[in-house]
PDB file of N, CA and C in Angstrom:
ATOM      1  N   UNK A   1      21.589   7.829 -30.113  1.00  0.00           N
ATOM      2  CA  UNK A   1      22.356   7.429 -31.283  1.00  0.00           C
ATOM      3  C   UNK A   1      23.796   7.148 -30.855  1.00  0.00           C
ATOM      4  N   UNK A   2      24.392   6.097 -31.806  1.00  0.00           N
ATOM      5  CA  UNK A   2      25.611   5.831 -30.938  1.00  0.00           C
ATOM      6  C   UNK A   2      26.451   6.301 -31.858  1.00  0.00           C
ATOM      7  N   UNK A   3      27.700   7.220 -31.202  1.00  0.00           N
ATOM      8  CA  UNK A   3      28.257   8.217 -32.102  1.00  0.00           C
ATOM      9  C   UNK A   3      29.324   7.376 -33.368  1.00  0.00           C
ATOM     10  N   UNK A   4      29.229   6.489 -33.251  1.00  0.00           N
ATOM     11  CA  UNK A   4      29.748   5.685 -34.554  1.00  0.00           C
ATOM     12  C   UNK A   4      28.933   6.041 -35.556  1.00  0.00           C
ATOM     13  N   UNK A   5      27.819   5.681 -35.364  1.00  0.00           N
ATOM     14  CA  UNK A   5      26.616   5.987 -36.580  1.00  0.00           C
ATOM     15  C   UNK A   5      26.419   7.309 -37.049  1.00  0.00           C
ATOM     16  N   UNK A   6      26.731   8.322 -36.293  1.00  0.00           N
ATOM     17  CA  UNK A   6      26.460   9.858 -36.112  1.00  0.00           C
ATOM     18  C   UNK A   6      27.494  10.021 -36.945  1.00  0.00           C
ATOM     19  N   UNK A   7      28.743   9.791 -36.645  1.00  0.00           N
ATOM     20  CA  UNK A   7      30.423   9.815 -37.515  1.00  0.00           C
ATOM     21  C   UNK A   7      29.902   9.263 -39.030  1.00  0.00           C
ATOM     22  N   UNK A   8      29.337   8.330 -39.101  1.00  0.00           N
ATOM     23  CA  UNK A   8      29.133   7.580 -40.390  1.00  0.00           C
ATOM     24  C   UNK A   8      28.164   8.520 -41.068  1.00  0.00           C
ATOM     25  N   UNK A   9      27.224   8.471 -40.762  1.00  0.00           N
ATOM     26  CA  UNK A   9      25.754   9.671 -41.544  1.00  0.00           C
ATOM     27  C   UNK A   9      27.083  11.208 -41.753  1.00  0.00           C
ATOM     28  N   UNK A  10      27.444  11.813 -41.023  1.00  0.00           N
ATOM     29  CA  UNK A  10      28.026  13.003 -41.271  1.00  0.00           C
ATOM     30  C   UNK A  10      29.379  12.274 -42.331  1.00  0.00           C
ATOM     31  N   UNK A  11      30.246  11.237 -42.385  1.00  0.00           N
ATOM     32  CA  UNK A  11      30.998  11.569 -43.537  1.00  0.00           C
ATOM     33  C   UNK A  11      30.446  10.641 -44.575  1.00  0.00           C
ATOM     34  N   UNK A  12      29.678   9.673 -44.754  1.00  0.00           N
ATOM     35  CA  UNK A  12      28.701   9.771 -46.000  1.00  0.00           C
ATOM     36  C   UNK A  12      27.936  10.934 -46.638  1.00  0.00           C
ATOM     37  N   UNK A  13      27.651  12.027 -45.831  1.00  0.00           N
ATOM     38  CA  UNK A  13      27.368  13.252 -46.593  1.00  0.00           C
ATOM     39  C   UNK A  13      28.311  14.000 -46.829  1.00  0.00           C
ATOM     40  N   UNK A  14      29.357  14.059 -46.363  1.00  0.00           N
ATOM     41  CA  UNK A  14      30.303  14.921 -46.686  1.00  0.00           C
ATOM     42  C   UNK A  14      31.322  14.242 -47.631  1.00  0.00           C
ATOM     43  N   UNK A  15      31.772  13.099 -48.068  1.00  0.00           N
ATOM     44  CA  UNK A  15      32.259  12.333 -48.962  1.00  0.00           C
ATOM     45  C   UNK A  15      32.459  12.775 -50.348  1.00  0.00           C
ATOM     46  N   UNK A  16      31.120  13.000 -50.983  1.00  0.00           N
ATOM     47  CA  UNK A  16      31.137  13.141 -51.814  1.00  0.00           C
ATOM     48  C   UNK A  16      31.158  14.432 -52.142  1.00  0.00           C
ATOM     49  N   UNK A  17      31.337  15.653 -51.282  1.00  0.00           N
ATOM     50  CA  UNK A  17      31.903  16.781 -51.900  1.00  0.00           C
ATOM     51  C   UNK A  17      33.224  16.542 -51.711  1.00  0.00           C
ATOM     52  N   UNK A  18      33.896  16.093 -50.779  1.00  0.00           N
ATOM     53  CA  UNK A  18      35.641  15.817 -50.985  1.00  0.00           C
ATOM     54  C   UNK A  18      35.781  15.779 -51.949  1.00  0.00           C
ATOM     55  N   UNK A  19      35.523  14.312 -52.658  1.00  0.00           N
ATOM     56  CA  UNK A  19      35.430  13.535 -54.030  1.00  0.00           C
ATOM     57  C   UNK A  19      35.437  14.776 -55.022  1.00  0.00           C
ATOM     58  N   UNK A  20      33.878  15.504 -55.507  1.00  0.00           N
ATOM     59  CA  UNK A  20      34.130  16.693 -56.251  1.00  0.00           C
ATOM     60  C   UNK A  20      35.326  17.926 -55.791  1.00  0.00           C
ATOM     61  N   UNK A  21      35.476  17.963 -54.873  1.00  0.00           N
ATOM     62  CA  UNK A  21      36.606  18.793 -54.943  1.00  0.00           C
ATOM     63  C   UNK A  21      38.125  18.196 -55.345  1.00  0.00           C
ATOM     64  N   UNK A  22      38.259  16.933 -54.853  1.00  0.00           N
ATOM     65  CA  UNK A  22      39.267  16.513 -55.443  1.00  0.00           C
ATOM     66  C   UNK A  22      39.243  16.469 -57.123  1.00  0.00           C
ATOM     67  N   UNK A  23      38.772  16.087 -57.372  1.00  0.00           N
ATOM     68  CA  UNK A  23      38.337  15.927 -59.276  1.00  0.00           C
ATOM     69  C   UNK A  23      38.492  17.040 -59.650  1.00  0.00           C
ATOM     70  N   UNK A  24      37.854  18.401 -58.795  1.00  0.00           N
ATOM     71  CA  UNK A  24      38.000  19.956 -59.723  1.00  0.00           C
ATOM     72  C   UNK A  24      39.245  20.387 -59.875  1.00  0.00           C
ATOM     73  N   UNK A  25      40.496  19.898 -59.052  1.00  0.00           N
ATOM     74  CA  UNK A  25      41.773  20.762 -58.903  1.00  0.00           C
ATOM     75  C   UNK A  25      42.239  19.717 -60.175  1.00  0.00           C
ATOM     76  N   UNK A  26      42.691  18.069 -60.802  1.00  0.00           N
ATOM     77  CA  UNK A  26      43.158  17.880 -61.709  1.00  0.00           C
ATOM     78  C   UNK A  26      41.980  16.598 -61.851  1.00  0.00           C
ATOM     79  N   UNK A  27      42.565  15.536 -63.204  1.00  0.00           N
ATOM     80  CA  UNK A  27      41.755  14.535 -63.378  1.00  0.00           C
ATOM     81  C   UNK A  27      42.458  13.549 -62.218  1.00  0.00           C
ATOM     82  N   UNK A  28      41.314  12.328 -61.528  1.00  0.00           N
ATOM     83  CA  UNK A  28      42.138  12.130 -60.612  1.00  0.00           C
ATOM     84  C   UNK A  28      41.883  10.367 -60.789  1.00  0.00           C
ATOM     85  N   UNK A  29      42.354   9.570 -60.674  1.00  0.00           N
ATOM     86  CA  UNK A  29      42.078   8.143 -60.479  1.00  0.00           C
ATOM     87  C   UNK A  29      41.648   7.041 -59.265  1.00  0.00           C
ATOM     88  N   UNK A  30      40.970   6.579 -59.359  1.00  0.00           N
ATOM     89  CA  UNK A  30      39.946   5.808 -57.895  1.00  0.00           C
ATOM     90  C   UNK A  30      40.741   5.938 -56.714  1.00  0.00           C
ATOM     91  N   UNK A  31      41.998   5.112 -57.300  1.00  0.00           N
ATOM     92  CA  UNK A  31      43.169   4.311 -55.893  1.00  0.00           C
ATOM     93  C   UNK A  31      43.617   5.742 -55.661  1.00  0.00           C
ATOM     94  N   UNK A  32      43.950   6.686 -56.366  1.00  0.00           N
ATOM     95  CA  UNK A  32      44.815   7.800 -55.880  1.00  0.00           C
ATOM     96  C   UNK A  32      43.811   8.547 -55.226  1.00  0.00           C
ATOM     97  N   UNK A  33      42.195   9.004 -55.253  1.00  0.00           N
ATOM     98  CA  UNK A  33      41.438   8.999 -54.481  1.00  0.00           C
ATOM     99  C   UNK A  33      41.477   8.396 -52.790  1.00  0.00           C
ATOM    100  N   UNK A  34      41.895   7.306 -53.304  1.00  0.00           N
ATOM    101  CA  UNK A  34      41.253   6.607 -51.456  1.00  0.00           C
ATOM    102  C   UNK A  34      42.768   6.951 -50.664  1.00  0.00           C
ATOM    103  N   UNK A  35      43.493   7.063 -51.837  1.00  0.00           N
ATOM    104  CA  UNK A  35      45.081   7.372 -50.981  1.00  0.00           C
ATOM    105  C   UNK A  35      45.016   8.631 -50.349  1.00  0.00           C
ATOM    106  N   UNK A  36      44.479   9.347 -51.128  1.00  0.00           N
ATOM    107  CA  UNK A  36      44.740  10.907 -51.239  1.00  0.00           C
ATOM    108  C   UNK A  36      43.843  11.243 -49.581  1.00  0.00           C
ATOM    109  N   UNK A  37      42.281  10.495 -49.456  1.00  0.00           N
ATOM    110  CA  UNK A  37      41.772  11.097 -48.860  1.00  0.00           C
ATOM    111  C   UNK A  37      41.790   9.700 -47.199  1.00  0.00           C
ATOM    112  N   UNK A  38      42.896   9.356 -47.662  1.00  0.00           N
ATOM    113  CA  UNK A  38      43.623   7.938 -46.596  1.00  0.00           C
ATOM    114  C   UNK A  38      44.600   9.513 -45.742  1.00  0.00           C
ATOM    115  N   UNK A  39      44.963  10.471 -46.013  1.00  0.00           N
ATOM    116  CA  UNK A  39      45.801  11.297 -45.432  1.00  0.00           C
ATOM    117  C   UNK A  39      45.086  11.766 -44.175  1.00  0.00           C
ATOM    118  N   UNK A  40      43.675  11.579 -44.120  1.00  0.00           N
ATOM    119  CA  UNK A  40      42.832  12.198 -43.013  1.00  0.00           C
ATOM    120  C   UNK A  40      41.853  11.179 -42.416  1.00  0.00           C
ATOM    121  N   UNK A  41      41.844  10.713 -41.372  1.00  0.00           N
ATOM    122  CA  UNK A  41      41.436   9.769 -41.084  1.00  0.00           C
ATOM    123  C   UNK A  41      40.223   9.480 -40.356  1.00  0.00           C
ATOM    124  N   UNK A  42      39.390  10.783 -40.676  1.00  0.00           N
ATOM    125  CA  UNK A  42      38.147  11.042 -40.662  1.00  0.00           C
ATOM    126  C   UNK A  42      37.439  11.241 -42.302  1.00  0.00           C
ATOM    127  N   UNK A  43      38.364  10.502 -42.762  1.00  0.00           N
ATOM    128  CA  UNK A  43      37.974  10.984 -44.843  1.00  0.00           C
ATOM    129  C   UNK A  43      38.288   9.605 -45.262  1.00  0.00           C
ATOM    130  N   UNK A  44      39.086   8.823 -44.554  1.00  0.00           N
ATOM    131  CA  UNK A  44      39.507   7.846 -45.235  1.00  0.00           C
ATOM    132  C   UNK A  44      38.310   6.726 -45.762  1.00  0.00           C
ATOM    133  N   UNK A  45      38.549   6.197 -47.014  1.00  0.00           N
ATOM    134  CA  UNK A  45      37.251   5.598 -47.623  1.00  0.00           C
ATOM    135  C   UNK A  45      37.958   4.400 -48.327  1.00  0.00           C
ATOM    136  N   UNK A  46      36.885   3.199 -48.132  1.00  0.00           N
ATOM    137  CA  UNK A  46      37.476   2.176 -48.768  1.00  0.00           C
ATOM    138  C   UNK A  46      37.091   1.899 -50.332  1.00  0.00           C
ATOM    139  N   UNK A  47      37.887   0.983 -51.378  1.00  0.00           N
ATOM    140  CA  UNK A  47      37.268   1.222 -52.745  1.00  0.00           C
ATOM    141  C   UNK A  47      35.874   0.760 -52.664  1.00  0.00           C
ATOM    142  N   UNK A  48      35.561  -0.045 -51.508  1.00  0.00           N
ATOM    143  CA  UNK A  48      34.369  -0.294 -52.053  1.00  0.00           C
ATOM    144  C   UNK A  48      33.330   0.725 -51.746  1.00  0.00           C
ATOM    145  N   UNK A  49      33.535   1.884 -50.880  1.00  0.00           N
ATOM    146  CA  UNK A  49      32.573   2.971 -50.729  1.00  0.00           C
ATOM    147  C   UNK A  49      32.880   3.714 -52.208  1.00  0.00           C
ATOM    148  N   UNK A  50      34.430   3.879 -52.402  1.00  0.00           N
ATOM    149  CA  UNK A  50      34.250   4.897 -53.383  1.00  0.00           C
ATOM    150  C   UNK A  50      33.696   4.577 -54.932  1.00  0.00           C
ATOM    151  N   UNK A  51      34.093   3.501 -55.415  1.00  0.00           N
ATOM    152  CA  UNK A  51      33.933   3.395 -56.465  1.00  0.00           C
ATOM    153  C   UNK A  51      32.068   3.748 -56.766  1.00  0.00           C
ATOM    154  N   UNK A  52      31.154   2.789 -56.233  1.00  0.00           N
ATOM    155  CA  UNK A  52      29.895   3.013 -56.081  1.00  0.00           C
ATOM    156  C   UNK A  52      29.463   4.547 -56.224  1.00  0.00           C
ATOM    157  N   UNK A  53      29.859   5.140 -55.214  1.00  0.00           N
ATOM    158  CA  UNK A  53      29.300   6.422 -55.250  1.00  0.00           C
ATOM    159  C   UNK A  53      30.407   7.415 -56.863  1.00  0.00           C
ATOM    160  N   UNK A  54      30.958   6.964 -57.047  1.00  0.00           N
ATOM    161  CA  UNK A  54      31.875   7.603 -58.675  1.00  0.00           C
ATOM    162  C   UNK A  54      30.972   7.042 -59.582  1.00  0.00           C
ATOM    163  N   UNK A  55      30.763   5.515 -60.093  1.00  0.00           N
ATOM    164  CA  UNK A  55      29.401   5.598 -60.316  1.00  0.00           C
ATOM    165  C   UNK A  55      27.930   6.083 -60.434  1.00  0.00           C
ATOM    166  N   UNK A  56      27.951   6.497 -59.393  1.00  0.00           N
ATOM    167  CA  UNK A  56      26.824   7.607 -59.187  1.00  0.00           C
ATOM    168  C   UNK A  56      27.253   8.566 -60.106  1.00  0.00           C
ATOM    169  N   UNK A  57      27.637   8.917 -59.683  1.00  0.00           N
ATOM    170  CA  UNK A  57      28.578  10.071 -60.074  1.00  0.00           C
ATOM    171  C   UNK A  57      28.275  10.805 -61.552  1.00  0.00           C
ATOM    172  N   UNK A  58      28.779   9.117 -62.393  1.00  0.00           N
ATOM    173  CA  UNK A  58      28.643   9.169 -63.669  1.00  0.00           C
ATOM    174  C   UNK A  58      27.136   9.047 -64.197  1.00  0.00           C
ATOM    175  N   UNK A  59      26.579   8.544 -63.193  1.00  0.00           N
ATOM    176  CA  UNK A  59      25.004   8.209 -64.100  1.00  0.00           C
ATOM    177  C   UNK A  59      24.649   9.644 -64.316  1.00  0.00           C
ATOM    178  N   UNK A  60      25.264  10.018 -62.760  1.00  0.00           N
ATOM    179  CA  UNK A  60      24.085  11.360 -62.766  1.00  0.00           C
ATOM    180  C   UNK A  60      25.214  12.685 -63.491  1.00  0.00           C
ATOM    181  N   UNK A  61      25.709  12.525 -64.500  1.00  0.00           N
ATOM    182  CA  UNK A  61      26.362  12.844 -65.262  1.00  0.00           C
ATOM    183  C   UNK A  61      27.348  14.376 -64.700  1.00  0.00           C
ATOM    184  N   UNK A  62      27.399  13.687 -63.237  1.00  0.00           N
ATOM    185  CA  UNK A  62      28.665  15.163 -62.708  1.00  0.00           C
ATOM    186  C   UNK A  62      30.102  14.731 -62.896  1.00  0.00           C
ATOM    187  N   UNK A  63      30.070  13.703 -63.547  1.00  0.00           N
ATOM    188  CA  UNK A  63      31.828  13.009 -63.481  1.00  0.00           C
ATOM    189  C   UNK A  63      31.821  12.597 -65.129  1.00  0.00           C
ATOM    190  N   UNK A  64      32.901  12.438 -65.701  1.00  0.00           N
ATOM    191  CA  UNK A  64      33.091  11.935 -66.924  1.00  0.00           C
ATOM    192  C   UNK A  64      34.200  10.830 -66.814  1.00  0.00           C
ATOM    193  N   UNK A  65      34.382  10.274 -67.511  1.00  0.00           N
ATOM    194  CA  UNK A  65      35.688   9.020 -67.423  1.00  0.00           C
ATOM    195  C   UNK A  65      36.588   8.823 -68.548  1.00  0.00           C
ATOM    196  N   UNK A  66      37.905   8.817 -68.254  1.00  0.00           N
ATOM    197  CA  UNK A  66      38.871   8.332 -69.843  1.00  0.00           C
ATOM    198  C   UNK A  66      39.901   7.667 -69.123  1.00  0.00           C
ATOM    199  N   UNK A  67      40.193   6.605 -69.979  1.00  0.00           N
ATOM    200  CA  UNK A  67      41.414   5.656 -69.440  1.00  0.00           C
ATOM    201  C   UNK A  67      42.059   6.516 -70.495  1.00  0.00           C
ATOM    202  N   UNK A  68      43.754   6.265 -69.809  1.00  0.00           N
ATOM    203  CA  UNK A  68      44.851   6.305 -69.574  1.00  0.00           C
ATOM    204  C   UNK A  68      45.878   5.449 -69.411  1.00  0.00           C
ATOM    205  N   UNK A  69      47.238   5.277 -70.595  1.00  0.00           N
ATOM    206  CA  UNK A  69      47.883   4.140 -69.820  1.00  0.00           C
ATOM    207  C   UNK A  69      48.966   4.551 -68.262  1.00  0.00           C
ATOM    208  N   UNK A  70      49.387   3.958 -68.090  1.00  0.00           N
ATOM    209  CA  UNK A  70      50.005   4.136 -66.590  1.00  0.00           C
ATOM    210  C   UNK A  70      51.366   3.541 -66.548  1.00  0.00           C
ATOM    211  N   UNK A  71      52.286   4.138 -66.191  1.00  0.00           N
ATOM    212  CA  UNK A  71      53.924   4.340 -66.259  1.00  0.00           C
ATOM    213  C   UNK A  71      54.313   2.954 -65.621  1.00  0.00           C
ATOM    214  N   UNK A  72      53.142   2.745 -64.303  1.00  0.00           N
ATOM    215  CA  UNK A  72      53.649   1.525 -63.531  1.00  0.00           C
ATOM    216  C   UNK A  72      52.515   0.482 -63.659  1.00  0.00           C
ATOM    217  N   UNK A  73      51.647  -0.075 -64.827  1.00  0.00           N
ATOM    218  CA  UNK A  73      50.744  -1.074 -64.349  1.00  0.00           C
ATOM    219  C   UNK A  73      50.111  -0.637 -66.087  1.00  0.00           C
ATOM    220  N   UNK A  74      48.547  -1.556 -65.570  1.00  0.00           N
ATOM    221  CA  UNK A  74      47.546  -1.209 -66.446  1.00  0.00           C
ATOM    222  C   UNK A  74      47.417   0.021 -66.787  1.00  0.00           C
ATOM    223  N   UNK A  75      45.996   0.311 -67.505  1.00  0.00           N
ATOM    224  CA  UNK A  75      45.619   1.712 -67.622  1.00  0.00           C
ATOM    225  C   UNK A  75      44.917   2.158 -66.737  1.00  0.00           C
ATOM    226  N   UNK A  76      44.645   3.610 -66.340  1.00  0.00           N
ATOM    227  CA  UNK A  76      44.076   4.062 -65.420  1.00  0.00           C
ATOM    228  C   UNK A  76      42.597   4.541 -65.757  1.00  0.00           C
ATOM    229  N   UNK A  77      41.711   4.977 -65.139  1.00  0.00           N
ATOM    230  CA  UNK A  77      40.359   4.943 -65.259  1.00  0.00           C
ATOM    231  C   UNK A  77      40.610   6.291 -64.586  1.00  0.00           C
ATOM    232  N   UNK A  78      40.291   7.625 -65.106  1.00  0.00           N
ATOM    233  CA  UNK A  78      41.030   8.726 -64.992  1.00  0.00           C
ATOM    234  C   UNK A  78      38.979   9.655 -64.459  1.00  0.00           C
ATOM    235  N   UNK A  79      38.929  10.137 -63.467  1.00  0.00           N
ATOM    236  CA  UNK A  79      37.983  11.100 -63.287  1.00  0.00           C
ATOM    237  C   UNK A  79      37.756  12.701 -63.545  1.00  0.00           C
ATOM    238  N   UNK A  80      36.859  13.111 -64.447  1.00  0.00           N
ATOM    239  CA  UNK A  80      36.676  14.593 -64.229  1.00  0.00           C
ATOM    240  C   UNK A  80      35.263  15.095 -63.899  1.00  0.00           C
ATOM    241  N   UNK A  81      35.276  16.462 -63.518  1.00  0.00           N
ATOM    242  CA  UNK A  81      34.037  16.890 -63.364  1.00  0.00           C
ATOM    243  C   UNK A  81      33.741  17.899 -64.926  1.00  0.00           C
ATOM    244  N   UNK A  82      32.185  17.760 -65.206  1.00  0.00           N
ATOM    245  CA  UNK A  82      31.097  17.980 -66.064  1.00  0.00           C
ATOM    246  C   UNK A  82      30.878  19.056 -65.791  1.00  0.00           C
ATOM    247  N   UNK A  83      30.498  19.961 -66.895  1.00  0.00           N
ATOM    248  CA  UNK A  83      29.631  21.068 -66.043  1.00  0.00           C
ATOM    249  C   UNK A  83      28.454  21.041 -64.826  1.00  0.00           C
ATOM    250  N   UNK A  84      27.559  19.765 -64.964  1.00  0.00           N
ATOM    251  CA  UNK A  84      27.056  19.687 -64.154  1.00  0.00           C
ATOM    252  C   UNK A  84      27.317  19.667 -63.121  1.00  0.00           C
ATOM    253  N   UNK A  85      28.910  18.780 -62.726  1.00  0.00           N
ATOM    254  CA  UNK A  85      29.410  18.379 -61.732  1.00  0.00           C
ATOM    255  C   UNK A  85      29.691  19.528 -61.054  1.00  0.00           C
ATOM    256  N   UNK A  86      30.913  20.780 -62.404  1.00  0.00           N
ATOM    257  CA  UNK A  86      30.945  22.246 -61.130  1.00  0.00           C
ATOM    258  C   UNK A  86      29.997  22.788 -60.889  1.00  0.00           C
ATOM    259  N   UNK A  87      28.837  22.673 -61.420  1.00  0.00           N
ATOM    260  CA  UNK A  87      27.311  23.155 -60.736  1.00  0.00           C
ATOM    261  C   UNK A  87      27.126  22.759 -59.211  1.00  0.00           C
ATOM    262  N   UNK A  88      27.253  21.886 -59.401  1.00  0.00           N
ATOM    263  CA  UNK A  88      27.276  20.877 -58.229  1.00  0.00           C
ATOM    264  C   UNK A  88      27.688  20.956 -57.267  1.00  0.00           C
ATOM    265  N   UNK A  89      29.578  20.970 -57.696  1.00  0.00           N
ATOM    266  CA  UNK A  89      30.732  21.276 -56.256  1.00  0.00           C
ATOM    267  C   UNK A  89      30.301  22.868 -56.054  1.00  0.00           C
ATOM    268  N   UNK A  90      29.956  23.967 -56.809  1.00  0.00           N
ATOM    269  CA  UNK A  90      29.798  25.441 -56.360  1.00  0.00           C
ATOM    270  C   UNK A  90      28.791  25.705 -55.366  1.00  0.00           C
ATOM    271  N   UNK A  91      27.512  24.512 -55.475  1.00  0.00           N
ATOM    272  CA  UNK A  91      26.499  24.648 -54.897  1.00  0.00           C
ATOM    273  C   UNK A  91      26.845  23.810 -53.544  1.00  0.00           C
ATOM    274  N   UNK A  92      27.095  22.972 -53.062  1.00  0.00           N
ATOM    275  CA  UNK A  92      27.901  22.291 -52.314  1.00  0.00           C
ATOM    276  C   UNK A  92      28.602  22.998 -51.173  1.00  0.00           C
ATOM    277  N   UNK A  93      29.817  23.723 -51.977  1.00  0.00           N
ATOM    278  CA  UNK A  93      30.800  24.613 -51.530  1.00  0.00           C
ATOM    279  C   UNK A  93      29.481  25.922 -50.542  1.00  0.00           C
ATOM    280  N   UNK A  94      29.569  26.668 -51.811  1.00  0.00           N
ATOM    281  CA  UNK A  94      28.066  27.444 -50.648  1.00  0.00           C
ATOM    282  C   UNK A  94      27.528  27.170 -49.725  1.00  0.00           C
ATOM    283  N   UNK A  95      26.584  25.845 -49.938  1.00  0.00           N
ATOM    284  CA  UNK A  95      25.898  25.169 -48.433  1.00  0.00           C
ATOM    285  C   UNK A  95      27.147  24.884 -47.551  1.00  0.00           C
ATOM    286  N   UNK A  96      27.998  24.263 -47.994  1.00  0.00           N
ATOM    287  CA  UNK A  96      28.805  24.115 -46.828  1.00  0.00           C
ATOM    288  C   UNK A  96      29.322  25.152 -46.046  1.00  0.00           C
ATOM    289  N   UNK A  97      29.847  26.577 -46.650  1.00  0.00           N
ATOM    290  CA  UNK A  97      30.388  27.404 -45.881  1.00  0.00           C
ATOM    291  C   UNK A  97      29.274  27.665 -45.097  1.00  0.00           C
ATOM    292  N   UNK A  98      27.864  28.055 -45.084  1.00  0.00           N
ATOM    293  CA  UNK A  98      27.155  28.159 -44.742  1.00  0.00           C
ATOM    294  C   UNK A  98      27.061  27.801 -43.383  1.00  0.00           C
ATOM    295  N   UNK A  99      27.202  26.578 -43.436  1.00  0.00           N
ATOM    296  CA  UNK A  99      26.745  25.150 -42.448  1.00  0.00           C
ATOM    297  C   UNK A  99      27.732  25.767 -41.534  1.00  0.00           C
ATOM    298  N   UNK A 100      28.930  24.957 -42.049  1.00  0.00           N
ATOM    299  CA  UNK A 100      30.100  24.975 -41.289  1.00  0.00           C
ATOM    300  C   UNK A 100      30.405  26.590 -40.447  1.00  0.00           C
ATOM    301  N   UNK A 101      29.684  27.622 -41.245  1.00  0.00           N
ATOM    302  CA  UNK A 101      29.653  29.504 -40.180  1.00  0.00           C
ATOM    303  C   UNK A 101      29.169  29.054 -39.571  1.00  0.00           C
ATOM    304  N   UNK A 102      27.852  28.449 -39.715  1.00  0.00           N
ATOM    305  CA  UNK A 102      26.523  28.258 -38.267  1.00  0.00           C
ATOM    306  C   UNK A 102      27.071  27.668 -37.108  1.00  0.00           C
ATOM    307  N   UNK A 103      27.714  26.099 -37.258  1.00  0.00           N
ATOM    308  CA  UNK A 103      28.105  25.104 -36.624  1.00  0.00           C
ATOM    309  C   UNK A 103      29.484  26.258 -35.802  1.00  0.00           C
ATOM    310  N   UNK A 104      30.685  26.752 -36.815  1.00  0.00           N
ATOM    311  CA  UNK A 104      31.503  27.286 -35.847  1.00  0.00           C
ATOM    312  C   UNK A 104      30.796  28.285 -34.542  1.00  0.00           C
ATOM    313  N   UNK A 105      29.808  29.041 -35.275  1.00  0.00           N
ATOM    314  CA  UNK A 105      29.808  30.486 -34.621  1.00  0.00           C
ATOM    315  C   UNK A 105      28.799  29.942 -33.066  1.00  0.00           C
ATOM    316  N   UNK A 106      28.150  28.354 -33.351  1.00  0.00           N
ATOM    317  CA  UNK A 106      27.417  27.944 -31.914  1.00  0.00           C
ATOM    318  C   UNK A 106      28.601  27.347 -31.344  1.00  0.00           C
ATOM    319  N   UNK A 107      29.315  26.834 -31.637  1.00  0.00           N
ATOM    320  CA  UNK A 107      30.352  26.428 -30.852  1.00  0.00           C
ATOM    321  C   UNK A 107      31.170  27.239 -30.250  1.00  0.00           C
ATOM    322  N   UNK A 108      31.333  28.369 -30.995  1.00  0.00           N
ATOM    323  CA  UNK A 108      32.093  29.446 -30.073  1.00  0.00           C
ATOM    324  C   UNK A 108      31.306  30.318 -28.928  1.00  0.00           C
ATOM    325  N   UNK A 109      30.079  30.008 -28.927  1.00  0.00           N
ATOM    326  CA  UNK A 109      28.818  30.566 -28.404  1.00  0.00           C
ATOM    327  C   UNK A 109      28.566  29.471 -27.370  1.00  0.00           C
ATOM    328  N   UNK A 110      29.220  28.050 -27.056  1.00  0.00           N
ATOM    329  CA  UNK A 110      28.431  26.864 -26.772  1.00  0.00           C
ATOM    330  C   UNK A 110      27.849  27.258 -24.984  1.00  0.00           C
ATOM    331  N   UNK A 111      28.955  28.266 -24.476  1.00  0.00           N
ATOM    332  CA  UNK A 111      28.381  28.569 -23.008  1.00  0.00           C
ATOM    333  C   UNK A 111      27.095  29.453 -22.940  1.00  0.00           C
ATOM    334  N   UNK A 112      27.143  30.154 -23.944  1.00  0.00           N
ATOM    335  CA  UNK A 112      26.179  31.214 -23.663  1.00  0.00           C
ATOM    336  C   UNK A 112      24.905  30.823 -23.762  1.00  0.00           C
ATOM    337  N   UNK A 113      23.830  31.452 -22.803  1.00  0.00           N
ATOM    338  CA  UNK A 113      22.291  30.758 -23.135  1.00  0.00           C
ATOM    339  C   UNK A 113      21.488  31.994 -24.251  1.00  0.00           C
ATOM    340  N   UNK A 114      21.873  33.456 -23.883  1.00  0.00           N
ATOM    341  CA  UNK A 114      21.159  34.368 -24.705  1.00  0.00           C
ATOM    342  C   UNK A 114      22.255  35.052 -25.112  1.00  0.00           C
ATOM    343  N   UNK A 115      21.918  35.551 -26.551  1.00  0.00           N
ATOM    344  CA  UNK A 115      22.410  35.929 -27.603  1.00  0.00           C
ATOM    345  C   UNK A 115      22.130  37.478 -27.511  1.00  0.00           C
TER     346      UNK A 115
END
């Protein structure tokens, strides 16, 4: 596998818990999304990944939507999470710490052959 693709499969799955975690701390808007997660450049996402998957989002009823007007422009298209949605990011959050113990604790292990 060529580790471009490997990079891509791991932050297409991990994307969209960013996304819910960003949404749980306030309501948040698309562009301030891709800005927000433009700060890390293993996160950074273009609108056309994000919007699609916010979409999702909404079908599968973990996001809700309300425009907003906006100080500098149009109105904004404003994101929150659903109960379903913190169902969602809690369950998420869990697997991930999970993952991410396993993944640290072999890496800190990576010389050793027996445990």
């Amino acid at each position: 596998m060529v580790m471009s693709e490997w990079t891509s499969q791991v932050r297409r799955g991990i994307l969209e818990y960013c996304i819910l975690l960003l949404i749980s701390k306030e309501p948040r808007y698309g562009y301030e999304l891709v800005t927000i997660l433009d700060r890390w450049e293993s996160l950074a996402v273009t609108e056309g990944t994000l919007y699609p998957l916010l979409r999702r989002l909404l079908k599968e009823n973990c996001i809700d939507s309300f425009w907003k007007e906006s100080d500098s422009g149009p109105p904004r298209k404003y994101y929150t999470l659903t109960p379903a949605g913190r169902l969602l990011l809690d369950t998420m959050s869990f697997e991930w710490n999970k993952l991410a113990g396993a993944v640290n604790e072999l890496e800190t292990n990576r010389g050793e052959t027996n445990r």
